[in-house]
Each structure stands twice: as structure tokens, then as C-alpha cells.
Protein backbone atom coordinates (compact mmCIF):
# COMPACT_ATOMS: atom_id res chain seq x y z
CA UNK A 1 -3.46 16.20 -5.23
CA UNK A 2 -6.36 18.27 -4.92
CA UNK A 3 -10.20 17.29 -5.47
CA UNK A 4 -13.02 20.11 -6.47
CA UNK A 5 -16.03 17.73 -6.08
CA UNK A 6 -19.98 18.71 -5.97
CA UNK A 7 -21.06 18.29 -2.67
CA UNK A 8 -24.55 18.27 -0.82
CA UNK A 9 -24.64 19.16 2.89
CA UNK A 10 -23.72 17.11 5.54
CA UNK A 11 -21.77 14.62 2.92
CA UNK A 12 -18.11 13.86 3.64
CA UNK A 13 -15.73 15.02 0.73
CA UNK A 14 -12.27 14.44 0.09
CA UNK A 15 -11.06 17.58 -0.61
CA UNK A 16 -7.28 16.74 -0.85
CA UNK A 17 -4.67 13.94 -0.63
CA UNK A 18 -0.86 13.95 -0.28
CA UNK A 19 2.03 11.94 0.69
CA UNK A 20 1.47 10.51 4.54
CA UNK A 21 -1.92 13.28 4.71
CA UNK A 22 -5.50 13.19 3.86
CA UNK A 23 -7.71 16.51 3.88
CA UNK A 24 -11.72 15.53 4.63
CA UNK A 25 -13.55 18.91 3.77
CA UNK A 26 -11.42 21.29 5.95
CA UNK A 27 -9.76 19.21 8.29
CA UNK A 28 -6.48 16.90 8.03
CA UNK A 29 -5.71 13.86 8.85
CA UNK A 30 -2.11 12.15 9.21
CA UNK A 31 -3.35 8.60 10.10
CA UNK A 32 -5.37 5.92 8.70
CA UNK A 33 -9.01 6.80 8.90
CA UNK A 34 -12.74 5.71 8.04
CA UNK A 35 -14.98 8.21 5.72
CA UNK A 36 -18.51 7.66 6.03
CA UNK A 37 -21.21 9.23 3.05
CA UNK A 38 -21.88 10.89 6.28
CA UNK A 39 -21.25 11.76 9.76
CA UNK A 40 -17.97 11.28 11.82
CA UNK A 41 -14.53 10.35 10.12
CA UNK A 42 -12.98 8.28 13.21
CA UNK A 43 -9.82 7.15 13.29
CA UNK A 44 -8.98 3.50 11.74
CA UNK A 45 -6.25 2.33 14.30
CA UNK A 46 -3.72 0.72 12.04
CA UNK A 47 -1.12 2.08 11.58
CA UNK A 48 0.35 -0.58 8.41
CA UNK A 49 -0.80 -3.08 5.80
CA UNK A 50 0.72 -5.73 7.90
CA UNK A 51 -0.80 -4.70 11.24
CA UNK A 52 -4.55 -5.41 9.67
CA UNK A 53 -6.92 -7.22 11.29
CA UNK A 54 -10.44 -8.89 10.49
CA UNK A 55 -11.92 -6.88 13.70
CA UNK A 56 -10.95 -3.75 11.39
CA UNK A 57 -13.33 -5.07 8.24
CA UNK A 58 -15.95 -5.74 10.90
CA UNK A 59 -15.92 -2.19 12.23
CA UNK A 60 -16.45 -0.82 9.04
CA UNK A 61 -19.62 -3.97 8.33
CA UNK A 62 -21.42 -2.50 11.36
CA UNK A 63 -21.82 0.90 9.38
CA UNK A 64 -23.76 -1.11 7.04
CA UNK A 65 -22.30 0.71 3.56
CA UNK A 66 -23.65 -0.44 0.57
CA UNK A 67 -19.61 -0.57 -0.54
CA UNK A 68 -16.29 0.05 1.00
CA UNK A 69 -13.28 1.95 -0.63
CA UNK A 70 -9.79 0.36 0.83
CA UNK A 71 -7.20 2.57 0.57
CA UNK A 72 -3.84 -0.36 0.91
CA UNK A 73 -1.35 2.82 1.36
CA UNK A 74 1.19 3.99 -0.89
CA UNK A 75 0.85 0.94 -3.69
CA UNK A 76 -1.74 -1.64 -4.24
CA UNK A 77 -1.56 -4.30 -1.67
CA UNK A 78 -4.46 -6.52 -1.64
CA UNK A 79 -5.92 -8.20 2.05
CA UNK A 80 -5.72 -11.91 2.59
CA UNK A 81 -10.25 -12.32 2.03
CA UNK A 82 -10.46 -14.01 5.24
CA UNK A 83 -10.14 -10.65 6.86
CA UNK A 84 -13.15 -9.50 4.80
CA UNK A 85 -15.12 -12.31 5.76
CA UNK A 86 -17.70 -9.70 7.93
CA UNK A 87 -18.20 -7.76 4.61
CA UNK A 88 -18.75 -10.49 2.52
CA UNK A 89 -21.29 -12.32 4.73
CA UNK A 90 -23.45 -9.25 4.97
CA UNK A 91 -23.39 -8.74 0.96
CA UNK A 92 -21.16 -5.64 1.36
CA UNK A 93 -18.86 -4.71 -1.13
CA UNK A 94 -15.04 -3.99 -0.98
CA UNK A 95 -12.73 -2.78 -3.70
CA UNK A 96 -9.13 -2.40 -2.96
CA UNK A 97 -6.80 0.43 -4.74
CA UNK A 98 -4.05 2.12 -3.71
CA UNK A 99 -5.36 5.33 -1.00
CA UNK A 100 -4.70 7.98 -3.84
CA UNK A 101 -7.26 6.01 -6.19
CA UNK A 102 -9.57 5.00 -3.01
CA UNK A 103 -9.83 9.09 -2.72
CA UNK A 104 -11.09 9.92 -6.48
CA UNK A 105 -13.39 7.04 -6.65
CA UNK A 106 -15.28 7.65 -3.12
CA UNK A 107 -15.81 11.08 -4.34
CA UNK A 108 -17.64 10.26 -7.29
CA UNK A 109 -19.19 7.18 -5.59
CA UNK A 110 -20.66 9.99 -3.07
CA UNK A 111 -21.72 12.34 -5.59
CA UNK A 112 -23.88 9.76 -7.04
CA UNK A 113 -25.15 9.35 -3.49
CA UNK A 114 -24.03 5.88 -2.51
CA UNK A 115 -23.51 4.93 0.49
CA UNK A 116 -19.90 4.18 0.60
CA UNK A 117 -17.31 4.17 3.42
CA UNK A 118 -13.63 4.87 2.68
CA UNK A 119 -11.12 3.00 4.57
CA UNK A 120 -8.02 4.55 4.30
CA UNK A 121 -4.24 3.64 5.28
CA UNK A 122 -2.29 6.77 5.41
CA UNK A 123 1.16 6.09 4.95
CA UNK A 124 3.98 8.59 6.46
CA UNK A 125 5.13 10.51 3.38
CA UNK A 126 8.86 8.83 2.34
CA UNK A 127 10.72 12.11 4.26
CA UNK A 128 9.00 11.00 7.28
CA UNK A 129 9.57 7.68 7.09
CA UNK A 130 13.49 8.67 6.47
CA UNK A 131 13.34 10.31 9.72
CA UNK A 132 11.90 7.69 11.95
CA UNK A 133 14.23 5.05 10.81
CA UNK A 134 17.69 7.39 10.68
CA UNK A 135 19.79 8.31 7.49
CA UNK A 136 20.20 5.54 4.47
């Protein structure tokens, strides 16, 4: 799917998202990843739902967003809250959505000029994930 949004300079824009890929202004990314209103996307480490950690909520706490986007993947998988425990303390919030969803709403969240930090799991598209794993 891809986005048209408004943007100002030096604010970080989803410009596109597919199956297993997410496009941040002109450059794509095949892995889970952390969008900042601003400044560096960095790579998020996990690589699945099931491989996340609190020490990735507290990565993204340290930013000090005013909210955080969580992209769960493919579908709509919600973290157990003891992970978010870093957000929470700090008054941070954290809405969960599947990463297609997490895409649309930090681009209008950063055209109103929040400060909001997407945390996105980027799934490998279903072909992909075909591959890895051999025929069905």
C-alpha cells in the first residue's frame, strides 16, 4: 500500500508498506524497525512476536515519545503489559495494531506534529516464509 502524506523537513514518513517490507521516505526496510518523528530509523532486533522482550519497550522509553505505534506483524497480536512496564512508568503511551494500521496512523500522528515513535515488526511476506520452511 502506498502513503502520499504532507511532510515537513527532517520528519520521518512512511511512504509505503507491503507484505514482509516497509518503505521510510526513500529507503526500504525488510526487518522490524523503530521510526522516530525524527532522526535515525534503527533497526528493532526482533525478528517475531514471540521473540519480544521488555529491554525492546525500554529502548524505545529512552526516546522519550509522547506515544508509541506497535506494529504486532501481519495480524493483531497484543504484548503481555509487563513488557511495557518502562512505557507505562514514564507516562508514555502505546497503542498496538497490526504494522499495516501502525503505518497510516503514525503518519497522521506526525503530520499533526506529535512526537510519536513507530515500532514496527516486519513480517517476511507469506512467499518468503514458504521458502524458508520448504514446500507445504
Amino acid at each position: 500500500m502506498k502513503f502520499q502524506p504532507d511532510t515537513a523537513d527532517g520528519v520521518n514518513t512512511i511512504t509505503r508498506q507491503d507484505p514482509g517490507r516497509v518503505v521510510v521516505g526513500v529507503t526500504a526496510y525488510a526487518h522490524s524497525l523503530v521510526v522516530p518523528w525524527e532522526g535515525a530509523v534503527s533497526d528493532w532486533g526482533l525478528e517475531s512476536f514471540d521473540a519480544l522482550q521488555a529491554e525492546h519497550f525500554e529502548r524505545l522509553a529512552a526516546l522519550q515519545p509522547q506515544l508509541v505505534i506497535f506494529g504486532s506483524g501481519t495480524r493483531l497480536r497484543f504484548p503481555h503489559p509487563a513488557l511495557l512496564r518502562s512505557l507505562i512508568e514514564r507516562r508514555i503511551g502505546v497503542e498496538t495494531m497490526d504494522t499495516a494500521a501502525a503505518c497510516r496512523t503514525y503518519n497522521v500522528l506526525v503530520s499533526e506534529r506529535r512526537w510519536v515513535i513507530a515500532a514496527l515488526l516486519v513480517e517476511p511476506a507469506a512467499a518468503e516464509q514458504g521458502s524458508r520452511t520448504g514446500p507445504m
